[in-house]
Protein backbone atom coordinates (compact mmCIF):
# COMPACT_ATOMS: atom_id res chain seq x y z
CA UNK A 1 96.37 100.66 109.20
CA UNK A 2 95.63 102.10 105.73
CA UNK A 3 92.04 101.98 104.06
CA UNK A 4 91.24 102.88 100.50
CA UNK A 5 88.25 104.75 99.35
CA UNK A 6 87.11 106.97 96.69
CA UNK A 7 85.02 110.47 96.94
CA UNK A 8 81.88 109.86 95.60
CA UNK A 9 81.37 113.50 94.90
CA UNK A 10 79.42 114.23 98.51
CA UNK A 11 81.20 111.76 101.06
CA UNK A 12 84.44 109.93 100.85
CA UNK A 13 83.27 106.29 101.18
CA UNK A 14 85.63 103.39 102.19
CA UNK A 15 86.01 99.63 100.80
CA UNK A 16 85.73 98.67 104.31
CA UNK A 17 83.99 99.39 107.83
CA UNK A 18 85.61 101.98 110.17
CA UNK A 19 84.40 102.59 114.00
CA UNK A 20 81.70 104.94 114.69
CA UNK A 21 84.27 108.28 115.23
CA UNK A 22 86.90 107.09 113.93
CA UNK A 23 89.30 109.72 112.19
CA UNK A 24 91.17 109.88 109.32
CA UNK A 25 93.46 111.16 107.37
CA UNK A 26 92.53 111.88 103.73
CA UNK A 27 95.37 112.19 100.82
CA UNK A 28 93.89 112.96 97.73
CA UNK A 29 95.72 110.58 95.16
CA UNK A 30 95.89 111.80 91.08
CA UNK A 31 96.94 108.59 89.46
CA UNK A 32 95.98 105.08 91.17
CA UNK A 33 98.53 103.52 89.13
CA UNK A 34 101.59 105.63 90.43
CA UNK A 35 101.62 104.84 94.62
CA UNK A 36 100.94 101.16 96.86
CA UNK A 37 97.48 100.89 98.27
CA UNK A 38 99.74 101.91 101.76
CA UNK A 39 100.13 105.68 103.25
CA UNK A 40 103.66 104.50 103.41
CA UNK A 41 103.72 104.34 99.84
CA UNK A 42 101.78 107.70 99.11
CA UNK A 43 104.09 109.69 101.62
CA UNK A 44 107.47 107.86 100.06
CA UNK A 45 108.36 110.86 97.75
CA UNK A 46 107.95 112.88 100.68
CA UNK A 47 111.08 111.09 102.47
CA UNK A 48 113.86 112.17 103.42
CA UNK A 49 116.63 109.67 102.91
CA UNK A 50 119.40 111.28 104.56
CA UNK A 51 117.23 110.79 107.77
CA UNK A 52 116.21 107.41 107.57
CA UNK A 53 119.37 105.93 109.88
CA UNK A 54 118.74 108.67 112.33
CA UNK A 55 114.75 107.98 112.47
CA UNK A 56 115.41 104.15 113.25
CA UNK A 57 116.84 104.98 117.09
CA UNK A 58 114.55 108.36 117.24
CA UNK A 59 112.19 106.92 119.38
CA UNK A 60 114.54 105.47 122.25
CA UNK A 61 116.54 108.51 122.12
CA UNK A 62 113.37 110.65 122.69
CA UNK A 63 112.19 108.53 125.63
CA UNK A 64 116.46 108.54 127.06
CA UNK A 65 116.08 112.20 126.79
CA UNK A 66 112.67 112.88 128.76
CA UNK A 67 112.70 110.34 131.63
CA UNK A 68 116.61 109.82 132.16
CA UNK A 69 118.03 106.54 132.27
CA UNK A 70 116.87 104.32 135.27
């Protein structure tokens, strides 16, 4: 899930309601018009591509690696 918001100069106040304690993960953005309204699209320069086919299996592998296969 990704919310947008602005800082108001005191608080950072969202376009829509969050749960009470719910936390977050600011990313101060210079230029609306260069990123997606998506973290995915914030963090994108931030990539790296030479990872990207190892990250899609990263998860299973993890999981092979901890518990064994059963």
């Amino acid at each position: 899930m990704s919310i947008v918001g602005y800082y108001d100069g005191t608080a950072v106040r969202v376009n829509e309601p969050l749960p009470i304690n719910q936390k977050v993960i600011v990313i101060p953005v210079e230029n609306e018009m260069e990123w997606e309204e998506s973290a995915a699209g914030v963090l994108h320069q931030y990539a790296n591509t030479s990872l990207i086919e190892q990250e899609k299996d990263a998860w299973r592998k993890a999981v092979v690696e901890k518990h064994g296969r059963k």
